[in-house]
Protein backbone atom coordinates (compact mmCIF):
# COMPACT_ATOMS: atom_id res chain seq x y z
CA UNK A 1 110.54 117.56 95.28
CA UNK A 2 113.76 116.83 93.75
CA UNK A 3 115.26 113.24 94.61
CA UNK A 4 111.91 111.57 95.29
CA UNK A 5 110.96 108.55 93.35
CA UNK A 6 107.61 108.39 91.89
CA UNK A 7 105.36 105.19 92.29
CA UNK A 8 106.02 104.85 88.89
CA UNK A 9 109.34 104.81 88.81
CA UNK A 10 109.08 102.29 92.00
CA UNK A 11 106.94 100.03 90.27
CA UNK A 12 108.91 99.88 86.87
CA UNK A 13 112.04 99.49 89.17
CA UNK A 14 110.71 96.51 90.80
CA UNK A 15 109.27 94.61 88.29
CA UNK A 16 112.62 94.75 86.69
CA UNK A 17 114.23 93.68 89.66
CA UNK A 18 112.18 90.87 89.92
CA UNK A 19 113.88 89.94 86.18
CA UNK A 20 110.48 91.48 83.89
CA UNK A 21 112.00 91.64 80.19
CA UNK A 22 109.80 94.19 79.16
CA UNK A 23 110.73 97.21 77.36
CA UNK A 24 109.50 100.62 76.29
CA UNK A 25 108.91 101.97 72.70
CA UNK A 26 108.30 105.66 72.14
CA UNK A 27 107.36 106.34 68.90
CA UNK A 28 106.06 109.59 68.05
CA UNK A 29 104.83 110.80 71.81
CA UNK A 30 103.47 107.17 71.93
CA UNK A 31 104.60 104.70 74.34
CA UNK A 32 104.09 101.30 74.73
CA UNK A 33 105.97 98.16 75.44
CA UNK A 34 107.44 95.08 74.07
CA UNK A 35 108.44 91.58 75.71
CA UNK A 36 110.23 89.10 73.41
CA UNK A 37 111.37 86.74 75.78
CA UNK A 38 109.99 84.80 78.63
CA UNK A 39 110.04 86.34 81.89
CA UNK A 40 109.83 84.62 85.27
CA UNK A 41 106.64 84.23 86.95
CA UNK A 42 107.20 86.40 90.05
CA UNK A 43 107.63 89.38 87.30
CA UNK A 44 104.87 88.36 85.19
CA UNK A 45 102.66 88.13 88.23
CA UNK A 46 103.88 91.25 89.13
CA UNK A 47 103.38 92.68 86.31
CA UNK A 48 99.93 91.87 85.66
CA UNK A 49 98.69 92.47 89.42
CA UNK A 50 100.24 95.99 89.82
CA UNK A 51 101.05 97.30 86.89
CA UNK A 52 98.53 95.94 83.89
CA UNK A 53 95.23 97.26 86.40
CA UNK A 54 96.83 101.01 86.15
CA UNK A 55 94.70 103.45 84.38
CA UNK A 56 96.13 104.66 81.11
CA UNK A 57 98.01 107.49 82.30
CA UNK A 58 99.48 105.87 85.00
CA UNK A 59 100.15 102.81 82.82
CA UNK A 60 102.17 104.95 80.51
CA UNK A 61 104.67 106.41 83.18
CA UNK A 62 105.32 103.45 84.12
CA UNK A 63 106.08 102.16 80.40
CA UNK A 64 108.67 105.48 80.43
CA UNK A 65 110.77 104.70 83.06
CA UNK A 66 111.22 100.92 82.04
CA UNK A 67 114.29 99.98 79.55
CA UNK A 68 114.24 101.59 76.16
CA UNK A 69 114.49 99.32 73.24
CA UNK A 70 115.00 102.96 71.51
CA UNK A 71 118.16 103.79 73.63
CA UNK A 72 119.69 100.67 71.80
């Protein structure tokens, strides 16, 4: 259904809104992220109670809809 947010999307959307500094890197159909600087702890804890737990799969869409270090 067009205009309806995945989980996903909601969860990458609120860990970033919580100030998470993590990023996504596709390489080659692979995706994975990247966090060079400190984040606060409500988005760390976020981070790691909602989002580190997801199966692979899931773990990954949420990686793709966070900010791209290769849209820089």
């Amino acid at each position: 259904m067009m205009g309806e947010e995945t989980e996903a999307k909601k969860l990458a959307e609120e860990y970033v809104r919580l100030g998470g500094k993590r990023q996504s890197i596709m390489d080659d159909n692979q995706v994975d992220t990247r966090k060079w600087d400190d984040e606060n702890p409500e988005a760390e804890a976020f981070w790691n109670e909602h989002i580190k737990t997801l199966d692979g799969d899931h773990l990954r869409e949420v990686q793709t809809h966070l900010p791209s270090i290769n849209s820089d």
